[in-house]
Protein backbone atom coordinates (compact mmCIF):
# COMPACT_ATOMS: atom_id res chain seq x y z
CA UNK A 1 -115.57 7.03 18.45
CA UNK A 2 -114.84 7.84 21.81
CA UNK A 3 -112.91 11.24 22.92
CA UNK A 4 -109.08 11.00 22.70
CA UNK A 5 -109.28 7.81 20.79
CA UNK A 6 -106.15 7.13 18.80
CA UNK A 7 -106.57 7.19 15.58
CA UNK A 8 -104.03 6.31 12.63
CA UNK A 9 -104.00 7.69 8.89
CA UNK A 10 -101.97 6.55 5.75
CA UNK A 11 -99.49 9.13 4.70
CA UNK A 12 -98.77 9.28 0.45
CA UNK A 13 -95.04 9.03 -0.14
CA UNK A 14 -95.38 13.18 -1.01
CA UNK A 15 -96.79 14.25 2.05
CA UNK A 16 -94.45 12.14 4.13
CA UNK A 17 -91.74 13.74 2.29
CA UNK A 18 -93.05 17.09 2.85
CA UNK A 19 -93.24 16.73 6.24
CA UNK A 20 -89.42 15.99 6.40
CA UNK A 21 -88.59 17.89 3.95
CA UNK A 22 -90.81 21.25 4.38
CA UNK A 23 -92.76 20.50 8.09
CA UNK A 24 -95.98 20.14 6.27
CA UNK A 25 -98.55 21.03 8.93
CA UNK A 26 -101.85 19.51 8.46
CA UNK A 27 -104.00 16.39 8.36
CA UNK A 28 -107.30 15.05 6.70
CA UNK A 29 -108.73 12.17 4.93
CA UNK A 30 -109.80 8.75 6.01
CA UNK A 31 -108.62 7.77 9.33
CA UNK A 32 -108.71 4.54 11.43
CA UNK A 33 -108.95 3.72 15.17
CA UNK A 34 -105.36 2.88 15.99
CA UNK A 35 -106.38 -0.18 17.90
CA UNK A 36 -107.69 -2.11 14.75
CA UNK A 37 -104.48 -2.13 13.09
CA UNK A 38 -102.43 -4.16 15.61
CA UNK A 39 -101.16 -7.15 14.00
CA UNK A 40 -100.81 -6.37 11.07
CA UNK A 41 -98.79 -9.01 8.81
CA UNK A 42 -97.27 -6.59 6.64
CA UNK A 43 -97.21 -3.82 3.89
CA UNK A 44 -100.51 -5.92 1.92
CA UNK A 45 -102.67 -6.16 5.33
CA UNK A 46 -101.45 -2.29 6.50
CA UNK A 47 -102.78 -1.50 2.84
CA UNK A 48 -106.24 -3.40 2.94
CA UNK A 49 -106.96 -2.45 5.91
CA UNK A 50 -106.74 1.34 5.08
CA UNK A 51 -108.16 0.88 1.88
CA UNK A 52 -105.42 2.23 -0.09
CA UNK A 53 -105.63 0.26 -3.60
CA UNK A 54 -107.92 2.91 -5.04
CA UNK A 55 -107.33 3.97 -8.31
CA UNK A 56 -104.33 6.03 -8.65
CA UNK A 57 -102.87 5.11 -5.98
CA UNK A 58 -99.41 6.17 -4.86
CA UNK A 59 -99.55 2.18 -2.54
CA UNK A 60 -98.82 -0.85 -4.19
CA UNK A 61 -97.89 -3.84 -2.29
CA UNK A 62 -93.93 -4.23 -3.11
CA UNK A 63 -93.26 -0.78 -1.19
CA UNK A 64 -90.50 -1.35 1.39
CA UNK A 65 -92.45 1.39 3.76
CA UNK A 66 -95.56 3.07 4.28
CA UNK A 67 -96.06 6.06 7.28
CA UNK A 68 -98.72 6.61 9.07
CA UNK A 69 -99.20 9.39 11.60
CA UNK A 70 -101.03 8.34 15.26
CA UNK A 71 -102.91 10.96 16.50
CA UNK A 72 -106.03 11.76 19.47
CA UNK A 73 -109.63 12.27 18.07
CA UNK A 74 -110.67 15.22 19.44
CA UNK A 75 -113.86 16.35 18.62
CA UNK A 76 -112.65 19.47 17.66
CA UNK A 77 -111.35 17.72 14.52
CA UNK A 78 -115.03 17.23 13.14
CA UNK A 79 -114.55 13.29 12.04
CA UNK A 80 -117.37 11.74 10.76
CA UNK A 81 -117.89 8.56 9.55
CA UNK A 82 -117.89 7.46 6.17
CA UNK A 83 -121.02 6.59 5.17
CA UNK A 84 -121.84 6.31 1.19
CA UNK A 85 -121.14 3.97 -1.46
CA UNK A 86 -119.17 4.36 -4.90
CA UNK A 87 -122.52 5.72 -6.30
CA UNK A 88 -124.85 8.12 -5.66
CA UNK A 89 -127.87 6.06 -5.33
CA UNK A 90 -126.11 3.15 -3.13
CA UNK A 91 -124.60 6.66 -0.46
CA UNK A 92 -128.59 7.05 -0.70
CA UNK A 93 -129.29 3.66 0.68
CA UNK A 94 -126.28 3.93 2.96
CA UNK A 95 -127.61 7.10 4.98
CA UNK A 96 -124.77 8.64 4.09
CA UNK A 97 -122.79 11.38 1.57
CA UNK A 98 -119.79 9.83 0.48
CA UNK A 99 -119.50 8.61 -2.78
CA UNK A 100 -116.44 7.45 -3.69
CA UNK A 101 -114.12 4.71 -5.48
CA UNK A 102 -113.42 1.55 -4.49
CA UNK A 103 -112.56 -0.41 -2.31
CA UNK A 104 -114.37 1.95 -0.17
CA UNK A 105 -117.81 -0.06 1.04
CA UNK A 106 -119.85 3.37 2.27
CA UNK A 107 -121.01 0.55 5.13
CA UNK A 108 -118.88 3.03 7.47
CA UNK A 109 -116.33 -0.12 7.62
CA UNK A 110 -113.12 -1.13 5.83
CA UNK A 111 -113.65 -3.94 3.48
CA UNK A 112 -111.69 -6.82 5.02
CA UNK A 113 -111.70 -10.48 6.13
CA UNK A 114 -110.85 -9.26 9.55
CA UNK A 115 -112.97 -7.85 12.15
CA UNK A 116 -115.00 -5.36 11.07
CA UNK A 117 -112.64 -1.89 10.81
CA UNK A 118 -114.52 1.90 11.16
CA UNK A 119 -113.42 4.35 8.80
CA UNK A 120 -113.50 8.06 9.34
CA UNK A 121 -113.18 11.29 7.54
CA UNK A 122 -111.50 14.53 9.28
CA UNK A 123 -111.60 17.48 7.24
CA UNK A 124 -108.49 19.50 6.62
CA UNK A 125 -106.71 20.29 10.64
CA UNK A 126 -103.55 21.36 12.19
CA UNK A 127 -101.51 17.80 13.83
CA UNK A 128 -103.06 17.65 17.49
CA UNK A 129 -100.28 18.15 19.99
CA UNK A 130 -98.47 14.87 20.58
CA UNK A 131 -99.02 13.05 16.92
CA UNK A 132 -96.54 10.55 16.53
CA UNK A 133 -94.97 9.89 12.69
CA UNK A 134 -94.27 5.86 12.44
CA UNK A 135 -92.91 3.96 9.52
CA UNK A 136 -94.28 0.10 8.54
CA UNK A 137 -91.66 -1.84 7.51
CA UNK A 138 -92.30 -5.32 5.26
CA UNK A 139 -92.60 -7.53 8.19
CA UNK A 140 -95.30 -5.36 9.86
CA UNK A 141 -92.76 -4.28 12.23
CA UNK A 142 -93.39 -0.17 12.46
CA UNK A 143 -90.91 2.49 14.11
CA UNK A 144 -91.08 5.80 15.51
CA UNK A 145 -90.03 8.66 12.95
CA UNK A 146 -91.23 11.97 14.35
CA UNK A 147 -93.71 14.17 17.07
CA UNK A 148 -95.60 16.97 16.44
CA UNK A 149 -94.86 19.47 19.27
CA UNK A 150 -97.64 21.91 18.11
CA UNK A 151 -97.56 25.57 16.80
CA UNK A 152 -94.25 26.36 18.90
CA UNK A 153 -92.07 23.87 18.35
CA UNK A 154 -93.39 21.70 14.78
CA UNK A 155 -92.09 18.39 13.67
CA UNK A 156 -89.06 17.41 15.66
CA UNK A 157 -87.71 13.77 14.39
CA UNK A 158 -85.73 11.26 15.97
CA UNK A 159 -82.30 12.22 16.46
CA UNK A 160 -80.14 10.23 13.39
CA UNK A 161 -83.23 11.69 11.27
CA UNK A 162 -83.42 14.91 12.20
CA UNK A 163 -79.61 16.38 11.41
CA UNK A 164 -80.31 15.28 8.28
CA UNK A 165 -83.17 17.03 7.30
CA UNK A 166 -82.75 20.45 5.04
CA UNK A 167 -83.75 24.23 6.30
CA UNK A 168 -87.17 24.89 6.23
CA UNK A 169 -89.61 27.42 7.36
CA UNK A 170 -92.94 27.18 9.00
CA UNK A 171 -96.55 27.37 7.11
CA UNK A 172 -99.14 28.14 9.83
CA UNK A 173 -102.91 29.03 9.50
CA UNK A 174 -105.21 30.71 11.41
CA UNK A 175 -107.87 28.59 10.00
CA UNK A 176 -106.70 25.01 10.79
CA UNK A 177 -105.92 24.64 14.67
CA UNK A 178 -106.14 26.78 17.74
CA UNK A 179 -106.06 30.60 18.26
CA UNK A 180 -105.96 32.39 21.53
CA UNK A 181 -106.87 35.72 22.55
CA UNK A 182 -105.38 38.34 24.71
CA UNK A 183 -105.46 42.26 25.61
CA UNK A 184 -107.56 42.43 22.03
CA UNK A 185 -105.06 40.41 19.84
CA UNK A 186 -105.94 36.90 18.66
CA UNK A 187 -102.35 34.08 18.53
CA UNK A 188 -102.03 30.86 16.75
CA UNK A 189 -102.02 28.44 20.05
CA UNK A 190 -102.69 25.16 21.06
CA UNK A 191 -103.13 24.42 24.99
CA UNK A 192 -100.59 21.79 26.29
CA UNK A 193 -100.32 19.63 29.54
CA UNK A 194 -99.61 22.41 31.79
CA UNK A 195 -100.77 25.58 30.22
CA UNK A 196 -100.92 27.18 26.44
CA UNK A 197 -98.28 28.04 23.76
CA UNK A 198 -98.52 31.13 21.68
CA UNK A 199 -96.78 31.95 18.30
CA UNK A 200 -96.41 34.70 16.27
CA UNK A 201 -94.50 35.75 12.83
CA UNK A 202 -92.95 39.57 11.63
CA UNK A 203 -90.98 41.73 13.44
CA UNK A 204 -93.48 43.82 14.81
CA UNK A 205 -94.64 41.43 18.44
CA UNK A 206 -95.52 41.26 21.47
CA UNK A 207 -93.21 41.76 24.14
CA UNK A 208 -93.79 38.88 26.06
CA UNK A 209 -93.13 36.50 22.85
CA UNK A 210 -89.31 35.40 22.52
CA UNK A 211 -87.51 34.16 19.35
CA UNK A 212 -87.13 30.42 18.42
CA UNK A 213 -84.74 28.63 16.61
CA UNK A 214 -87.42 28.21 13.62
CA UNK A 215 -88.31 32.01 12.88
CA UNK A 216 -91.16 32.49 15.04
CA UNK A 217 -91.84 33.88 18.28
CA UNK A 218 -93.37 31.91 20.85
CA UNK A 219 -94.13 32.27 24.55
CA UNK A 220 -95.43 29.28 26.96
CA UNK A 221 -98.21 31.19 29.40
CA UNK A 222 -100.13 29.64 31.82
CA UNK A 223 -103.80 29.43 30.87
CA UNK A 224 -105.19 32.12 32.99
CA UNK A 225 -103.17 34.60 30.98
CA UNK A 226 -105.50 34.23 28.06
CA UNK A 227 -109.11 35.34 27.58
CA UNK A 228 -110.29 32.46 25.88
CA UNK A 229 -108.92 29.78 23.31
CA UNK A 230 -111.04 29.09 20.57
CA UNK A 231 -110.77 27.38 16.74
CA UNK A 232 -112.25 29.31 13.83
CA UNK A 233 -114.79 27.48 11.43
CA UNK A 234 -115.06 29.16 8.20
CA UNK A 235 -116.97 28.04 5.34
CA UNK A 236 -117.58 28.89 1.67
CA UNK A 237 -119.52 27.80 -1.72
CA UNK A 238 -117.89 28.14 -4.77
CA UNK A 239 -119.81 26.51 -8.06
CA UNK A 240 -122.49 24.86 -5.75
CA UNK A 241 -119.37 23.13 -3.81
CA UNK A 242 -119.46 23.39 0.07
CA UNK A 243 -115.67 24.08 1.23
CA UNK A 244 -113.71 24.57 4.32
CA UNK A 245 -111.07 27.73 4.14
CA UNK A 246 -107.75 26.28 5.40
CA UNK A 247 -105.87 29.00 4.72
CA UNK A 248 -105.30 32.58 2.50
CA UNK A 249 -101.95 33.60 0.48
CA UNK A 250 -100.44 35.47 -2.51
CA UNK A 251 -100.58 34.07 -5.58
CA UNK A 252 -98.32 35.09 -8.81
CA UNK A 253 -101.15 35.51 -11.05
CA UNK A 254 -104.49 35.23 -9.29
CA UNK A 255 -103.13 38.06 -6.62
CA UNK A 256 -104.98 36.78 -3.14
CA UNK A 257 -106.05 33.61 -2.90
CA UNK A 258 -108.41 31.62 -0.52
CA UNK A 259 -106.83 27.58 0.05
CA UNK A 260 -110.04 25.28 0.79
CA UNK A 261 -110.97 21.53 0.81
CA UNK A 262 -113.99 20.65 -0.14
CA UNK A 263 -117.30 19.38 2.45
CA UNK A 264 -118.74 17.85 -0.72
CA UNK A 265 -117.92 14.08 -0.76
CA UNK A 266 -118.92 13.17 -4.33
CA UNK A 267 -115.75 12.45 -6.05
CA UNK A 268 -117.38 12.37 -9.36
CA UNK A 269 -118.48 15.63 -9.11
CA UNK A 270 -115.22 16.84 -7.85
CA UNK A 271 -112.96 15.60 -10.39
CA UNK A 272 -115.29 16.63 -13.34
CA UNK A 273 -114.83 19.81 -11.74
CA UNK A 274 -110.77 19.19 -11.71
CA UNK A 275 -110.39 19.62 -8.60
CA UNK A 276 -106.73 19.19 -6.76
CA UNK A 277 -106.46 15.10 -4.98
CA UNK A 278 -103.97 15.55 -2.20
CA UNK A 279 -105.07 12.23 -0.73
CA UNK A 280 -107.79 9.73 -0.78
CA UNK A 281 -111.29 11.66 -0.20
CA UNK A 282 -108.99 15.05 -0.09
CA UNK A 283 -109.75 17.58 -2.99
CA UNK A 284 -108.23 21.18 -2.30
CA UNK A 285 -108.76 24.63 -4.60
CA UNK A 286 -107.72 27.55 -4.56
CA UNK A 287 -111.02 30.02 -4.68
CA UNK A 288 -111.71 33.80 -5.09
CA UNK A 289 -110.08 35.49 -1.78
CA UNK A 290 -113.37 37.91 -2.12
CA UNK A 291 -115.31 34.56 -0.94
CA UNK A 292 -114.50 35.53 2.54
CA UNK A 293 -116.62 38.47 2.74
CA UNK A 294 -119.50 36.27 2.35
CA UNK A 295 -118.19 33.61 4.28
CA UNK A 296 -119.86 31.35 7.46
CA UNK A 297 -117.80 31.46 10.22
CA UNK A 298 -118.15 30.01 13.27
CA UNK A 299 -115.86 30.05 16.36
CA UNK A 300 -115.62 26.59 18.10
CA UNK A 301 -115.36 26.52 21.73
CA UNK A 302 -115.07 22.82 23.67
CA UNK A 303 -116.76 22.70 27.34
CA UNK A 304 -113.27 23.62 29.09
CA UNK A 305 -111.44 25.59 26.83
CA UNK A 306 -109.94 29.22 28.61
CA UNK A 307 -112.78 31.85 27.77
CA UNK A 308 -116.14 29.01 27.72
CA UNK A 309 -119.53 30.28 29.85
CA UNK A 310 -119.59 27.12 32.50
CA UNK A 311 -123.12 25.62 32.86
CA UNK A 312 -124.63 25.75 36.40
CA UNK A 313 -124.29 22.78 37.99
């Protein structure tokens, strides 16, 4: 898949809620370049072509709407394709290390009378700048709903939508998107057309950072007023189960807690193991916050990001 590409990914009824509702803040599962799904003939064809009839399912054919969200594939995002099967002998044959439940194929293609669709998998990321919420209607037809403005400014929906949505706060991670540093102190971020936005929560901030209208304090800095920009990486194993940390709170009982989604694609394993389905090929736990001192944890830099050692040319 080529850098930038658009891709598009099925939202549940819940998670499209909770973005309205809540400005739910993140995106993974099985994705599809935007470009394949043109022409679509309605809610059926948007369904089989994301493979959505898999058992379970929240999608049925007689919904009046489904949402998607349209976003650029960065390779920051890690997607991957899905290679596997719906067993663990036919993901062997595949080359790959999904196994999961039909109608996935594991060929690394939807299963469809069309032209041949690629599927993806993007593991568990803040919305890249500019993603676009849109809403299928029965004919096919789709509208715009929403943008993603980044760590500054959120979800901002279309005008008639957006007086009507309820108070909400903000639910940011340090592990899921960008982070910039400066003078010694590391920001959520993400770098925009024309320089970098910076965000921070508390009372106790920088000087330079000014309060929004959502809680936070944000600042828009041009790029040569950060050291670098970077995305953290951090990985743990829990029960002989590979996981990404997405992100660390408080829990009533457990005391801190470490949120994670899980690298390992066998969804047998993973629901004998009871873990959480958010989403097609998206299991979540809650682990040991103690995990962390053992953790891997790598920071990603792209070539071009503020901060990167340029090659000689």
């Amino acid at each position: 898949m080529s850098e930038r590409a658009v891709v598009q990914k099925a939202l549940t009824p819940a998670m499209s809620d909770a973005i309205f509702r809540s400005s739910y803040e993140r995106i993974a599962g099985y994705v599809i370049p935007a470009d394949d799904v043109s022409g679509v003939a309605g809610i059926p064809d948007l369904l089989s072509v994301h493979g959505l009839r898999f058992p379970g399912s929240p999608f049925h054919d007689e919904l009046s709407q489904v949402d998607v969200l349209r976003f650029p594939s960065g390779s920051n995002l890690n997607a991957q394709r899905a290679l596997g099967g719906t067993s663990a002998e036919e993901a062997e044959r595949n080359g790959g290390t999904f196994v999961e439940h039909p109608p996935f194929t594991g060929t690394g293609f939807a299963g469809l009378d069309r032209p041949a669709v690629p599927v993806y998998w993007v593991p568990t990321h803040r919305p890249p700048v500019g993603t676009e919420l849109w809403r299928y209607e029965v004919s096919g037809s789709s509208r715009f709903l929403a943008r993603y403005g980044g760590v500054a400014d959120g979800w901002t929906f279309r005008q008639d939508l957006e007086a009507r949505r309820p108070a909400h706060g903000r639910d940011l991670s340090r592990f899921t998107g960008g982070l910039a540093r400066m003078a010694g102190e590391v920001f959520l971020a993400d770098l925009v057309e024309d320089g970098v936005d910076v965000v921070a929560s508390g009372s106790d901030v920088a000087p330079f950072l000014s309060p929004s209208d959502n809680g936070l304090h944000v600042a828009h800095l041009a790029l040569d007023a950060i050291e670098e920009y970077f995305e953290l990486d951090v990985r743990v194993n829990f029960n002989g189960i590979d996981f990404r940390v997405t992100g660390q709170r408080r829990d009533t009982r457990s005391g801190a807690v470490l949120e994670a989604t899980s690298l390992t694609h066998n969804v047998q394993i993973l629901e004998a193991l009871g873990l959480t389905k958010v989403d097609a090929g998206v299991y979540e736990a809650d682990l040991p916050h103690e995990l962390l001192d053992t953790a891997h944890t790598e920071q990603v830099q792209l070539p071009g990001w503020p901060g990167t050692i340029r090659q000689p040319s």
